[in-house]
PDB file of N, CA and C in Angstrom:
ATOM      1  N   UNK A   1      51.358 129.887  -4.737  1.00  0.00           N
ATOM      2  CA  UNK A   1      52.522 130.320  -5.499  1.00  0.00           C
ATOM      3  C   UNK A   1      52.582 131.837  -5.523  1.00  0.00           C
ATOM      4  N   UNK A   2      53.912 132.423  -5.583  1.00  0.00           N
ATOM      5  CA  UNK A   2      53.928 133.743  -5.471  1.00  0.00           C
ATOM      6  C   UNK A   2      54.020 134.538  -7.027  1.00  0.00           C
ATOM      7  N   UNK A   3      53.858 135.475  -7.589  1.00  0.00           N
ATOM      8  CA  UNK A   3      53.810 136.128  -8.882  1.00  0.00           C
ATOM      9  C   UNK A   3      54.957 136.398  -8.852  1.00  0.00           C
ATOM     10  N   UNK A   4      55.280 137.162 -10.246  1.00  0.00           N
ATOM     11  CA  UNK A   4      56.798 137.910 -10.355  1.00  0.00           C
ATOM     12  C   UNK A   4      55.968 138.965 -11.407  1.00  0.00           C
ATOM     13  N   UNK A   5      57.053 140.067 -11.122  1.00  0.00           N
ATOM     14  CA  UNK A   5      56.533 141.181 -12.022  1.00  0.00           C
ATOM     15  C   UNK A   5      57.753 141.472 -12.922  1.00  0.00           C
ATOM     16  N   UNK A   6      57.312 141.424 -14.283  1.00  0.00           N
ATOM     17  CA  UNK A   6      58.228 141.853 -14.901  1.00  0.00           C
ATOM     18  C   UNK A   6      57.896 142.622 -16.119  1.00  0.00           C
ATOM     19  N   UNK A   7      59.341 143.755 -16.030  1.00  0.00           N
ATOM     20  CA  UNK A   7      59.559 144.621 -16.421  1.00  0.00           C
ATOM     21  C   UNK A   7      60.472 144.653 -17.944  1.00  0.00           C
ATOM     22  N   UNK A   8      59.782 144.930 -19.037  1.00  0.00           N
ATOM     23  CA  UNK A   8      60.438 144.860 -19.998  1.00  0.00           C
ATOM     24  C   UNK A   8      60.630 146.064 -20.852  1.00  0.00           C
ATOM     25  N   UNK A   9      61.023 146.430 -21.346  1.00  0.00           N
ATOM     26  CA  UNK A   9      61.759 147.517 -22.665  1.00  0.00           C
ATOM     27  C   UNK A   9      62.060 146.786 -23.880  1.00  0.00           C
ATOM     28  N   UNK A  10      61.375 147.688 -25.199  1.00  0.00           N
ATOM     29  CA  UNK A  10      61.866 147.307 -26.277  1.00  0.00           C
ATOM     30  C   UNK A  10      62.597 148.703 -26.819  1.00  0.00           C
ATOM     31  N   UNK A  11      62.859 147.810 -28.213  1.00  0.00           N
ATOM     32  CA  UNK A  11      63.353 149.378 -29.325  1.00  0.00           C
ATOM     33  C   UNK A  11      62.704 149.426 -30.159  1.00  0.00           C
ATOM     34  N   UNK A  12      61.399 148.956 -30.061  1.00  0.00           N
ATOM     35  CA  UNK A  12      59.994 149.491 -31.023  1.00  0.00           C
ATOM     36  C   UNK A  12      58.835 148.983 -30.334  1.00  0.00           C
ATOM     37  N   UNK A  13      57.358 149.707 -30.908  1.00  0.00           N
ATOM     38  CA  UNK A  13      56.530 149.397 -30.808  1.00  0.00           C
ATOM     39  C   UNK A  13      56.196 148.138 -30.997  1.00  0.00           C
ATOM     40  N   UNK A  14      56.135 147.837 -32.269  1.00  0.00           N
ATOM     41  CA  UNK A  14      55.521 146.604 -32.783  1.00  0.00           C
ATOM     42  C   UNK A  14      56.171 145.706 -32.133  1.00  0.00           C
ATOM     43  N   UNK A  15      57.574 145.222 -31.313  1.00  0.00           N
ATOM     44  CA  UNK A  15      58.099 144.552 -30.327  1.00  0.00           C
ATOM     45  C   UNK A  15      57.098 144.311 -29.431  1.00  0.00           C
ATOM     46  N   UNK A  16      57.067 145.516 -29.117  1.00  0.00           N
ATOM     47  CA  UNK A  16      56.019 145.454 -27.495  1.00  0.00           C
ATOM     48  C   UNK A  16      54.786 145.305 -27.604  1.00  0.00           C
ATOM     49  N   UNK A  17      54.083 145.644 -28.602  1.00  0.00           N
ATOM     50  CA  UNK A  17      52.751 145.024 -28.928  1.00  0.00           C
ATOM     51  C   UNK A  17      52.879 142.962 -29.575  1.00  0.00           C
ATOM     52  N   UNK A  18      53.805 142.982 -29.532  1.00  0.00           N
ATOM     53  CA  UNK A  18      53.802 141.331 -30.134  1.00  0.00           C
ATOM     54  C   UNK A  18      54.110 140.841 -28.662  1.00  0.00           C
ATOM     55  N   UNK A  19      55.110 141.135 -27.897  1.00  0.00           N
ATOM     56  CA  UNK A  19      54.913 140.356 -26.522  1.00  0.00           C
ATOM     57  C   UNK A  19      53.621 140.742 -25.574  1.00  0.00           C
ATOM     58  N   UNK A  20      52.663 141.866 -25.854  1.00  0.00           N
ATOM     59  CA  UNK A  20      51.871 142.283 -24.964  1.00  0.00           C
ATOM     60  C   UNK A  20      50.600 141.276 -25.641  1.00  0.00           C
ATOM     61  N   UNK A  21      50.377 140.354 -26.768  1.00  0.00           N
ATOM     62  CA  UNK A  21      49.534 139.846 -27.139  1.00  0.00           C
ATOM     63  C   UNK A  21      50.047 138.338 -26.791  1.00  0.00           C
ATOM     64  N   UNK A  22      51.361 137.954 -26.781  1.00  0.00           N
ATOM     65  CA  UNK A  22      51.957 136.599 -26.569  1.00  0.00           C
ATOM     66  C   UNK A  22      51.600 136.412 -24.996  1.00  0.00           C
ATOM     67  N   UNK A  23      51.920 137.577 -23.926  1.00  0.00           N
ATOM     68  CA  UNK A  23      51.578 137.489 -22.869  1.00  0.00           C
ATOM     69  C   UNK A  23      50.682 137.250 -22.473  1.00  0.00           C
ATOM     70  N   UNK A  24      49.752 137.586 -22.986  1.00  0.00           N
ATOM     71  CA  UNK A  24      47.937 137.618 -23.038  1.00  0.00           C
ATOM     72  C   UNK A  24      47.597 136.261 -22.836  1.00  0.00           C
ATOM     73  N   UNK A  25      48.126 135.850 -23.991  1.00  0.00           N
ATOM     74  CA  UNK A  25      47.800 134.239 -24.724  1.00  0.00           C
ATOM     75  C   UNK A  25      48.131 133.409 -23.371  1.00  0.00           C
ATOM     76  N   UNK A  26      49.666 133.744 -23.365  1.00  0.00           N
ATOM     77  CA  UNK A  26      50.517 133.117 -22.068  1.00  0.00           C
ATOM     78  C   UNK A  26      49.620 133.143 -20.308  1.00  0.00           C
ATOM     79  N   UNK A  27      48.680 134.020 -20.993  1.00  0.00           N
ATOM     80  CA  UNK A  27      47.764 133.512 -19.092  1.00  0.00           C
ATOM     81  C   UNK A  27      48.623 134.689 -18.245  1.00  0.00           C
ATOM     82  N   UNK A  28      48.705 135.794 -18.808  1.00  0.00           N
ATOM     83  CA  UNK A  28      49.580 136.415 -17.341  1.00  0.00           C
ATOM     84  C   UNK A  28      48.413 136.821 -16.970  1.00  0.00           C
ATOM     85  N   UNK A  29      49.041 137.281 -15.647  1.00  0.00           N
ATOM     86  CA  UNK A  29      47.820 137.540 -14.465  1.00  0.00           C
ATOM     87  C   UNK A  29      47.690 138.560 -14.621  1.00  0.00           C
ATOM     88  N   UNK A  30      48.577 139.852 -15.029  1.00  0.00           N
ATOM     89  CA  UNK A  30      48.392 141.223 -15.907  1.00  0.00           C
ATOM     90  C   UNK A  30      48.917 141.649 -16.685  1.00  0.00           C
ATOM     91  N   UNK A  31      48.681 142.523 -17.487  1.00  0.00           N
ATOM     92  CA  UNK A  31      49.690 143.377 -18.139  1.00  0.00           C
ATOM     93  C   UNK A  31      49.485 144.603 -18.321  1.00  0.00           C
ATOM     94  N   UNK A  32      50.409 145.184 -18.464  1.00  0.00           N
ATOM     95  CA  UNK A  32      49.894 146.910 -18.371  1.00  0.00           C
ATOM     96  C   UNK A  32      50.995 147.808 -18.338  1.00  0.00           C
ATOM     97  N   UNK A  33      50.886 148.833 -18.683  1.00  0.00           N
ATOM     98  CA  UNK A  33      51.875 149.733 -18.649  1.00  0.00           C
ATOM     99  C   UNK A  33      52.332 150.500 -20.052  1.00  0.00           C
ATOM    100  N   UNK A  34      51.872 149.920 -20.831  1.00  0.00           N
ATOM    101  CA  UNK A  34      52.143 149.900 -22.169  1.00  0.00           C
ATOM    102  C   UNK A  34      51.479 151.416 -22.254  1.00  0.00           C
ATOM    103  N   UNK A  35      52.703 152.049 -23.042  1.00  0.00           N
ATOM    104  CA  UNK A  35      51.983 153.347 -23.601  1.00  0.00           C
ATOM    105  C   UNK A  35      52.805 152.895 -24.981  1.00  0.00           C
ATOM    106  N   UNK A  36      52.531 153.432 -25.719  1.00  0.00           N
ATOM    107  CA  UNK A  36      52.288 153.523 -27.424  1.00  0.00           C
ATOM    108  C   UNK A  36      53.607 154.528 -27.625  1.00  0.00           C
ATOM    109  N   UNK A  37      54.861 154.239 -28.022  1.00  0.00           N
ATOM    110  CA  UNK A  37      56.049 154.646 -28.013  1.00  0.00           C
ATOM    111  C   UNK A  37      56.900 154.875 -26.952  1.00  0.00           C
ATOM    112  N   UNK A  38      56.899 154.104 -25.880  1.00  0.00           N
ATOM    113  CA  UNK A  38      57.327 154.287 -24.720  1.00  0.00           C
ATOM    114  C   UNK A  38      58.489 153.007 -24.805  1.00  0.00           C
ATOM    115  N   UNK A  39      57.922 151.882 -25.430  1.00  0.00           N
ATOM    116  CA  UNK A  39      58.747 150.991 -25.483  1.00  0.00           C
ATOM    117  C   UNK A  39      58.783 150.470 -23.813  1.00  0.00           C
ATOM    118  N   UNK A  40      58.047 150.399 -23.247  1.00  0.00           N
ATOM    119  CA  UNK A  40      57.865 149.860 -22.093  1.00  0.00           C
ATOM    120  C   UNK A  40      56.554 148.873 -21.343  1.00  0.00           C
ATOM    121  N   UNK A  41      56.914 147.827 -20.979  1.00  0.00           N
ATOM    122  CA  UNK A  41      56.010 146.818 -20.264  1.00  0.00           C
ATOM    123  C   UNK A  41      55.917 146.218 -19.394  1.00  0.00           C
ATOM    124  N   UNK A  42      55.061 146.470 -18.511  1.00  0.00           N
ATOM    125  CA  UNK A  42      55.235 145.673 -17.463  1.00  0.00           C
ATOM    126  C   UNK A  42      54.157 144.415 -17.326  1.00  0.00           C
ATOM    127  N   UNK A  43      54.484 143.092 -16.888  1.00  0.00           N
ATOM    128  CA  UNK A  43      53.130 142.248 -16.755  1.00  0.00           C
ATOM    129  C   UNK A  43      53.304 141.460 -15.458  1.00  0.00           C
ATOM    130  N   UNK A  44      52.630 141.010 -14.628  1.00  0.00           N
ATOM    131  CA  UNK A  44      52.424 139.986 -13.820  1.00  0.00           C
ATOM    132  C   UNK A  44      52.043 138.678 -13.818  1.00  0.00           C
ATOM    133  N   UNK A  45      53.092 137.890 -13.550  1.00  0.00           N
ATOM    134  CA  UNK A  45      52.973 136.400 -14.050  1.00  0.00           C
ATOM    135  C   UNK A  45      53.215 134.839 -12.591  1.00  0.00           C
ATOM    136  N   UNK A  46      52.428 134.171 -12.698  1.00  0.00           N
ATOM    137  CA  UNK A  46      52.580 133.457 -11.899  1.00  0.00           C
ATOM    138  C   UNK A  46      54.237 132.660 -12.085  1.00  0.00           C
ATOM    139  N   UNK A  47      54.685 132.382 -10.536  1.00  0.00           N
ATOM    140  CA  UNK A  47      55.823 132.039 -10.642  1.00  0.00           C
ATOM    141  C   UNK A  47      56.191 130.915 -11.695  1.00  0.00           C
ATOM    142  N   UNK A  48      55.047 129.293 -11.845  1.00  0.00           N
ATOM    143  CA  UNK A  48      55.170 128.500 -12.561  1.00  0.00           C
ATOM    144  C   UNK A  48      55.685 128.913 -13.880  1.00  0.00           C
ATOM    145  N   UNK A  49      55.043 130.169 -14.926  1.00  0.00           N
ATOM    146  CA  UNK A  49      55.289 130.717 -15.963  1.00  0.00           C
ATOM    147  C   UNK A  49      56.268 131.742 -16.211  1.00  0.00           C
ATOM    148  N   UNK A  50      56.580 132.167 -15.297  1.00  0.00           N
ATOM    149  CA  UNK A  50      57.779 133.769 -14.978  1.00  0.00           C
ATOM    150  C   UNK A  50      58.879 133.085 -16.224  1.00  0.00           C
ATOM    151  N   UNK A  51      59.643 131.803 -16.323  1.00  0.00           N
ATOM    152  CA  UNK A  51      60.833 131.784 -17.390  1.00  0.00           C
ATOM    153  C   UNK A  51      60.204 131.604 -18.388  1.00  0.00           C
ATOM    154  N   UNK A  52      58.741 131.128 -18.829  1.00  0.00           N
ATOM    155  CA  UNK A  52      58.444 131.010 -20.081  1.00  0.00           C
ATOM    156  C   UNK A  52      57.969 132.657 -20.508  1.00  0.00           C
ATOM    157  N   UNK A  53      57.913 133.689 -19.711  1.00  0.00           N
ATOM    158  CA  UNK A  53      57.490 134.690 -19.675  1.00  0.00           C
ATOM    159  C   UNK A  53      58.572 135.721 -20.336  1.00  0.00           C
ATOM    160  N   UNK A  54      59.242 135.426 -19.781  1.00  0.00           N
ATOM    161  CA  UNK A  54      60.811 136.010 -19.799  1.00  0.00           C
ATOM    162  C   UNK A  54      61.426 135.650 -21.395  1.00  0.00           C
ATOM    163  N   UNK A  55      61.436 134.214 -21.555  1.00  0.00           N
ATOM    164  CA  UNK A  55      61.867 134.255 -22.716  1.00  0.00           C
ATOM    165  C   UNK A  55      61.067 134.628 -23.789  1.00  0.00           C
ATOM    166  N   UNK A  56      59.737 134.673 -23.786  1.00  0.00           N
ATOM    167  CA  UNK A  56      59.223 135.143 -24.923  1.00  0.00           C
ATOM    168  C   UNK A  56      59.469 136.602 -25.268  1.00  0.00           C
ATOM    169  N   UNK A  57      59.698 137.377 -23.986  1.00  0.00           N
ATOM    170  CA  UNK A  57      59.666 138.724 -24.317  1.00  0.00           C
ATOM    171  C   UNK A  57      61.147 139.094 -24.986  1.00  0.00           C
ATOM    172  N   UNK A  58      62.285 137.796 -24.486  1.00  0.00           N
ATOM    173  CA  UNK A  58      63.721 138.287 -24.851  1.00  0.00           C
ATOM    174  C   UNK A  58      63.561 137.984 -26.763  1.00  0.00           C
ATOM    175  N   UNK A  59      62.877 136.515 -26.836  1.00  0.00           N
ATOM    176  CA  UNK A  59      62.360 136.580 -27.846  1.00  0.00           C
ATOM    177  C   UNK A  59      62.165 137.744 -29.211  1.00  0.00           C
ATOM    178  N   UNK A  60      61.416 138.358 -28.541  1.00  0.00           N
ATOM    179  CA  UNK A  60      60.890 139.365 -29.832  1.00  0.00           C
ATOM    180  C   UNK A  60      62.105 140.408 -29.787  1.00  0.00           C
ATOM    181  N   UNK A  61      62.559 140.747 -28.685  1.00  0.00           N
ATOM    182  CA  UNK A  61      63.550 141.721 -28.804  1.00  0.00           C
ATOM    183  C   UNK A  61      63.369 142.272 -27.565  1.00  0.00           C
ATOM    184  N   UNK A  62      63.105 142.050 -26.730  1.00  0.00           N
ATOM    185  CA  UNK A  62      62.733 142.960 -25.318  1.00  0.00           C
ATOM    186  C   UNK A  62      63.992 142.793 -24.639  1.00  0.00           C
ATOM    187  N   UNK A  63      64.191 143.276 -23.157  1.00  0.00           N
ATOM    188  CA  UNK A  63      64.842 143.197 -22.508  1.00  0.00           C
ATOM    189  C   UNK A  63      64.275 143.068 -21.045  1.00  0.00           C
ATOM    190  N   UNK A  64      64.921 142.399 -20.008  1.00  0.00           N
ATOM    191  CA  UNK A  64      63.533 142.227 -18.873  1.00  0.00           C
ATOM    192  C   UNK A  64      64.290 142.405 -17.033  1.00  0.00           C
ATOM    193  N   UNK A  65      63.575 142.929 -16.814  1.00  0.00           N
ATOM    194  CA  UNK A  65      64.289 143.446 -15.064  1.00  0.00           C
ATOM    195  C   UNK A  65      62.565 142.610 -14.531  1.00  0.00           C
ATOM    196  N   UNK A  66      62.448 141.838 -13.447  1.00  0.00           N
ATOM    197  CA  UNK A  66      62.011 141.284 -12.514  1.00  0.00           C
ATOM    198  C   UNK A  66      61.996 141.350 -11.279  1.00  0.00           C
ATOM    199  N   UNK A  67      61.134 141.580 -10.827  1.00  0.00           N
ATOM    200  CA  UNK A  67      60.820 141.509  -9.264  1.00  0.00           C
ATOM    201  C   UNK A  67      59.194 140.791  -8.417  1.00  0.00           C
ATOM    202  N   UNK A  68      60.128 139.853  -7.487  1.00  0.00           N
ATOM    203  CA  UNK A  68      59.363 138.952  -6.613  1.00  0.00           C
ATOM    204  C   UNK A  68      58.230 139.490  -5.790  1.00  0.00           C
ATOM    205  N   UNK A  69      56.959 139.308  -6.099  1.00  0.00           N
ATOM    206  CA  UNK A  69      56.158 139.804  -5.219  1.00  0.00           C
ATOM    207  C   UNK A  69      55.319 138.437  -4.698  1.00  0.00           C
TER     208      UNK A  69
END
């Protein structure tokens, strides 16, 4: 199976620290990117999980751009 990388933005911290711990949980294959007021995340997720991935982050408040690797 191939990964997807996705790219999310919030409008707060505590957003992006609640999907960067849900993701965790969620088995992504990475995450990273996260700086501490940047409001930005990126994680790597196997394709099987990429929409459950997606919605959790729209979830909290994120917003999400994706790309197929």
């Amino acid at each position: 199976m191939s990964s997807i990388e996705i790219q999310a933005s919030f409008k707060s911290e505590q957003e992006a620290q609640e999907a960067l711990h849900k993701l965790q949980a969620l088995r992504a294959i990475e995450v990273g990117g996260y700086r501490e007021g940047a409001g930005i995340l990126t994680a790597t997720v196997d394709e099987a999980i990429a929409e459950r991935a997606m919605h959790l982050i729209q979830q909290v408040g994120g917003s999400v751009d994706t790309t197929l690797s």
